[in-house]
N, C-alpha and C. Protein backbone atom coordinates (compact mmCIF):
# COMPACT_ATOMS: atom_id res chain seq x y z
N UNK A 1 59.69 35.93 227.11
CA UNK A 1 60.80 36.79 226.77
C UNK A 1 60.89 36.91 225.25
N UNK A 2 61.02 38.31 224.59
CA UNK A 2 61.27 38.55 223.57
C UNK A 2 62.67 37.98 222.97
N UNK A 3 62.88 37.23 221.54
CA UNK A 3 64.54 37.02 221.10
C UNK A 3 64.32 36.99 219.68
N UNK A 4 65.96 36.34 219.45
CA UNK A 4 65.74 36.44 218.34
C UNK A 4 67.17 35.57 218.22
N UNK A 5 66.44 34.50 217.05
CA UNK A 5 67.40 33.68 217.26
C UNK A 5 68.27 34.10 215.34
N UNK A 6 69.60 34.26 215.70
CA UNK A 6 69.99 34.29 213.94
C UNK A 6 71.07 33.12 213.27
N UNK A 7 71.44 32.92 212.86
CA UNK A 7 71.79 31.43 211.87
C UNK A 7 72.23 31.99 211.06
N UNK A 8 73.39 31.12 210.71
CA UNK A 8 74.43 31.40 209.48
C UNK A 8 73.15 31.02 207.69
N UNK A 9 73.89 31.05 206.46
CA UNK A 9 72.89 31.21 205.58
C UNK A 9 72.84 29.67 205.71
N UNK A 10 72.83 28.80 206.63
CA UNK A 10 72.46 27.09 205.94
C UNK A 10 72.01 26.86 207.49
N UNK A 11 71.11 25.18 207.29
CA UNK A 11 70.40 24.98 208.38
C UNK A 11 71.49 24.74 209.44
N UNK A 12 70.66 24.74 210.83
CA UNK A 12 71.59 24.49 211.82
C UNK A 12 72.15 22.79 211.92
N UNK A 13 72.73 22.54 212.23
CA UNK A 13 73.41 20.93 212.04
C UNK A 13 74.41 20.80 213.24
N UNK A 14 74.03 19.32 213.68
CA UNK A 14 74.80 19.12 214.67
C UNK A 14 76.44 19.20 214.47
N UNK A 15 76.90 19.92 215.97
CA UNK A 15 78.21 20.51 216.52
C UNK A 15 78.19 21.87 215.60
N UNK A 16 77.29 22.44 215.01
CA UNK A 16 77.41 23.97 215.06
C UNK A 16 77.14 25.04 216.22
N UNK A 17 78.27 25.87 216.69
CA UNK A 17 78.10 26.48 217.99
C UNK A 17 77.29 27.32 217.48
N UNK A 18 76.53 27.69 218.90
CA UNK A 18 75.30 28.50 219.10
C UNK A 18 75.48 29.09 220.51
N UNK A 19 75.64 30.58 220.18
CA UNK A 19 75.82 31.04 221.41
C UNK A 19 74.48 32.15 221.94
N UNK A 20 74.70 31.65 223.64
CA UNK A 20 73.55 32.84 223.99
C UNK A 20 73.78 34.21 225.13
N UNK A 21 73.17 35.09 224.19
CA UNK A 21 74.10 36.30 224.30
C UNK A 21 72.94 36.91 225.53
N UNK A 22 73.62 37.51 226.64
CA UNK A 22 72.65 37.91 227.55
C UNK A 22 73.00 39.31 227.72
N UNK A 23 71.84 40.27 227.57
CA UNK A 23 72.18 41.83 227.33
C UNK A 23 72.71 42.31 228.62
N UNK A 24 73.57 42.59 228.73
CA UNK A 24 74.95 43.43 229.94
C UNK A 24 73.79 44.71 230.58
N UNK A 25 74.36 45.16 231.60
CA UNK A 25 74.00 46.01 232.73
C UNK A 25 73.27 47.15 231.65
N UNK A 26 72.31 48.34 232.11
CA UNK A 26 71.44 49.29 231.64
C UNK A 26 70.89 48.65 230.29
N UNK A 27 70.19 49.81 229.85
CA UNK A 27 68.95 49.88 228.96
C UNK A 27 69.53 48.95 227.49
N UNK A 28 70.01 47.73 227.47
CA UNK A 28 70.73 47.46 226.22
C UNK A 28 69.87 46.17 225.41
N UNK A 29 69.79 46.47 224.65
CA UNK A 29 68.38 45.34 223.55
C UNK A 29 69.42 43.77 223.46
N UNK A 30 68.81 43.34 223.12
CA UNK A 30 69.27 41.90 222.62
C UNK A 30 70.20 42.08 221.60
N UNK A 31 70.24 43.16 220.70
CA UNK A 31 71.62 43.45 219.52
C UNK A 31 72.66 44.32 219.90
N UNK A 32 72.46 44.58 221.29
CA UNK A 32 73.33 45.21 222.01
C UNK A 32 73.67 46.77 221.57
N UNK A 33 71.84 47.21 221.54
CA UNK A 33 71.59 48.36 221.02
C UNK A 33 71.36 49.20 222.63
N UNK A 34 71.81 50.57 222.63
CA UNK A 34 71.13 51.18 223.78
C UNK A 34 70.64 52.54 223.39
N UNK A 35 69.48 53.11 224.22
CA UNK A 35 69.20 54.29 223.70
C UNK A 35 70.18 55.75 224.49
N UNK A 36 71.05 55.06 224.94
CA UNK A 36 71.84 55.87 225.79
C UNK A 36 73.12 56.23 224.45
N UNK A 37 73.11 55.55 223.28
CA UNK A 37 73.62 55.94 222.23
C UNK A 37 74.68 54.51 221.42
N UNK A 38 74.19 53.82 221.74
CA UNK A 38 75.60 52.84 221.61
C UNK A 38 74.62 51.67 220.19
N UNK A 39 75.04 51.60 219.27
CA UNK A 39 74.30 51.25 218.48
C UNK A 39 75.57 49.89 217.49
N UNK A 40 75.20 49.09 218.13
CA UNK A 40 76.38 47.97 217.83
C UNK A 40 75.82 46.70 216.97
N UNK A 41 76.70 46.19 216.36
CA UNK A 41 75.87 45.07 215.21
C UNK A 41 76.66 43.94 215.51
N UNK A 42 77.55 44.08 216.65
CA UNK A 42 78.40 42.32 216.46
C UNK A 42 78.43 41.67 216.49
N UNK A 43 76.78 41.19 216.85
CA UNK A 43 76.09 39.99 217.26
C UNK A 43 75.43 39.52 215.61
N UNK A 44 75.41 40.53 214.92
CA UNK A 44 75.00 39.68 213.23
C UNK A 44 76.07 39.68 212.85
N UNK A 45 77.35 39.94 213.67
CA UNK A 45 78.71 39.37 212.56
C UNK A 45 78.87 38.04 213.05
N UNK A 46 78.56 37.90 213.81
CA UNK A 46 78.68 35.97 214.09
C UNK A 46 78.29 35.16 213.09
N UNK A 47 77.12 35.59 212.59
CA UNK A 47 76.63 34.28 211.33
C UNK A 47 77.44 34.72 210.29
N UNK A 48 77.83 35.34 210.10
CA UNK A 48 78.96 35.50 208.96
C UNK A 48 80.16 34.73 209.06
N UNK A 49 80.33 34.38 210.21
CA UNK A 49 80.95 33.74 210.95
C UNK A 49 80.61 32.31 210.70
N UNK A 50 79.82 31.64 210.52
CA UNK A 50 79.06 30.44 211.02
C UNK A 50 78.75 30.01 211.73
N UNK A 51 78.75 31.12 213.39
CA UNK A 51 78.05 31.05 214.42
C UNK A 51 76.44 31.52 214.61
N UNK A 52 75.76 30.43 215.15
CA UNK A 52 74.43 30.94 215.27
C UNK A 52 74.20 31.59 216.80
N UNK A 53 73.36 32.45 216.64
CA UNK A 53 73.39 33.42 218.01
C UNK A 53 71.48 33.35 218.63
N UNK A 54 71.70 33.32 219.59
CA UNK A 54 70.19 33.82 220.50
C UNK A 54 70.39 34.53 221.64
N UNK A 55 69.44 35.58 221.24
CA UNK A 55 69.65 36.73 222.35
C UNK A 55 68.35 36.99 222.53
N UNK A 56 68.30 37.39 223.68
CA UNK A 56 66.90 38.08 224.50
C UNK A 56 67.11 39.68 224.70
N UNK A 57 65.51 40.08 224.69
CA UNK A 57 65.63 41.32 225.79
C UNK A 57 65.31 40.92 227.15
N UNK A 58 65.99 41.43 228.03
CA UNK A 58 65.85 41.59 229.16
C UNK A 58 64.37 42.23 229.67
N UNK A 59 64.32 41.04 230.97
CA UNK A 59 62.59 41.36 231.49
C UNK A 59 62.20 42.80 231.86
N UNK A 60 61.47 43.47 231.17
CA UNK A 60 61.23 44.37 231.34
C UNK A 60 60.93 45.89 230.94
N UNK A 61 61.91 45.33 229.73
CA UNK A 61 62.64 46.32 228.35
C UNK A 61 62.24 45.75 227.28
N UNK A 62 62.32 46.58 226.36
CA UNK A 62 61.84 46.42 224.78
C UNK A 62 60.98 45.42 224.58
N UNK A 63 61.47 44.44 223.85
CA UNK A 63 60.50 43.37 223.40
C UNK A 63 59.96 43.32 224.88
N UNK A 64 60.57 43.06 225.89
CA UNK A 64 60.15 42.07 226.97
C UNK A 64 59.36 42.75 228.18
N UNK A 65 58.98 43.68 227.87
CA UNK A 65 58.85 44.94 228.62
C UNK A 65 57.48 44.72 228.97
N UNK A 66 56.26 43.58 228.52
CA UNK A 66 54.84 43.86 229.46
C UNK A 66 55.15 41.78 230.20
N UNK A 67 56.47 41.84 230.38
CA UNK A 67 56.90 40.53 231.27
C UNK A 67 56.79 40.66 232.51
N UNK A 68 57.29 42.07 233.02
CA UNK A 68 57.09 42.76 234.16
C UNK A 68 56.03 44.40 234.33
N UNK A 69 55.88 44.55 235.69
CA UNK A 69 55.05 45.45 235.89
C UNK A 69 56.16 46.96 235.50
N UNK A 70 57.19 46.97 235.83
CA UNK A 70 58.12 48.09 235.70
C UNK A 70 60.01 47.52 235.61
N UNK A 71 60.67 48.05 234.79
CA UNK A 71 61.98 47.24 235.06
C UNK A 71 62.84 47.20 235.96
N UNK A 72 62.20 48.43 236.82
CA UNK A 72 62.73 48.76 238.49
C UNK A 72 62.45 47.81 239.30
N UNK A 73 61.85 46.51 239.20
CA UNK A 73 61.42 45.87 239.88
C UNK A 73 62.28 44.63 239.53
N UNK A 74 62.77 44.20 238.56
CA UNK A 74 63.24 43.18 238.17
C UNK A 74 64.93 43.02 238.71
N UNK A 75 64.97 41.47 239.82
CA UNK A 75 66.08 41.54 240.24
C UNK A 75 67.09 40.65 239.69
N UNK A 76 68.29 40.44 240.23
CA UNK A 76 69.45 39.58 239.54
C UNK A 76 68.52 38.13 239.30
N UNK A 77 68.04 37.54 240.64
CA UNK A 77 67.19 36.25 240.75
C UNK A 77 66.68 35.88 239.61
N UNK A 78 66.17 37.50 239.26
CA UNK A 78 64.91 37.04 237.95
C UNK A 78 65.83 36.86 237.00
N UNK A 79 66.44 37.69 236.40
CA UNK A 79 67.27 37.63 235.10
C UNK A 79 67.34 35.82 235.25
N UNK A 80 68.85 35.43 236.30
CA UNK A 80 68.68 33.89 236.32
C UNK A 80 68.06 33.23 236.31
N UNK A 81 66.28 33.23 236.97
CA UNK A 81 65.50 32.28 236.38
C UNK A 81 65.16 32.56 235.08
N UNK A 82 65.32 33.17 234.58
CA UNK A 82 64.55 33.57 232.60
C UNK A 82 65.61 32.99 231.95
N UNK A 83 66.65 32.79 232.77
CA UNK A 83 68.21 31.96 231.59
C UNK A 83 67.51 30.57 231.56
N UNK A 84 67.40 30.29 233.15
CA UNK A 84 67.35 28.79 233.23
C UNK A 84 66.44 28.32 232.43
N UNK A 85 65.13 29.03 232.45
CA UNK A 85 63.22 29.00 231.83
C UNK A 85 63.91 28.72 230.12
């Protein structure tokens, strides 16, 4: 699976939250970009924040897109095993 992990400007250190962001229903990237028009950045306002973030694309799509044969094929099951993996 394609990601991308981002971090505030200093190393990560224990009890800094780190959250993992899983891209919501249709065509939506790991920055919670879609080509259906929705072009959102709120996932790099977290490290501004001093939250560190990791997000994936979903199997099938963008980065992650030769994970599977087609993204029509990819079911709820799968998504949950690629969290657990």
């Amino acid at each position: 699976m394609a990601g991308t992990l981002t971090r505030p400007d200093v190393a990560l250190a224990d009890g800094m939250p780190v959250v993992l962001i899983v891209p919501g229903s249709g065509p939506t990237d790991r920055d919670g970009n879609s080509p259906l028009g929705v072009a959102a950045v709120a996932y790099a306002l977290l490290a501004r924040q001093g939250i560190a973030s990791v997000r994936i694309d979903k199997r099938g799509l963008f980065g992650s897109a030769g994970a599977v044969a087609g993204s029509n094929a990819v079911t709820i099951a799968d998504y949950g095993d690629d969290l657990i993996a």
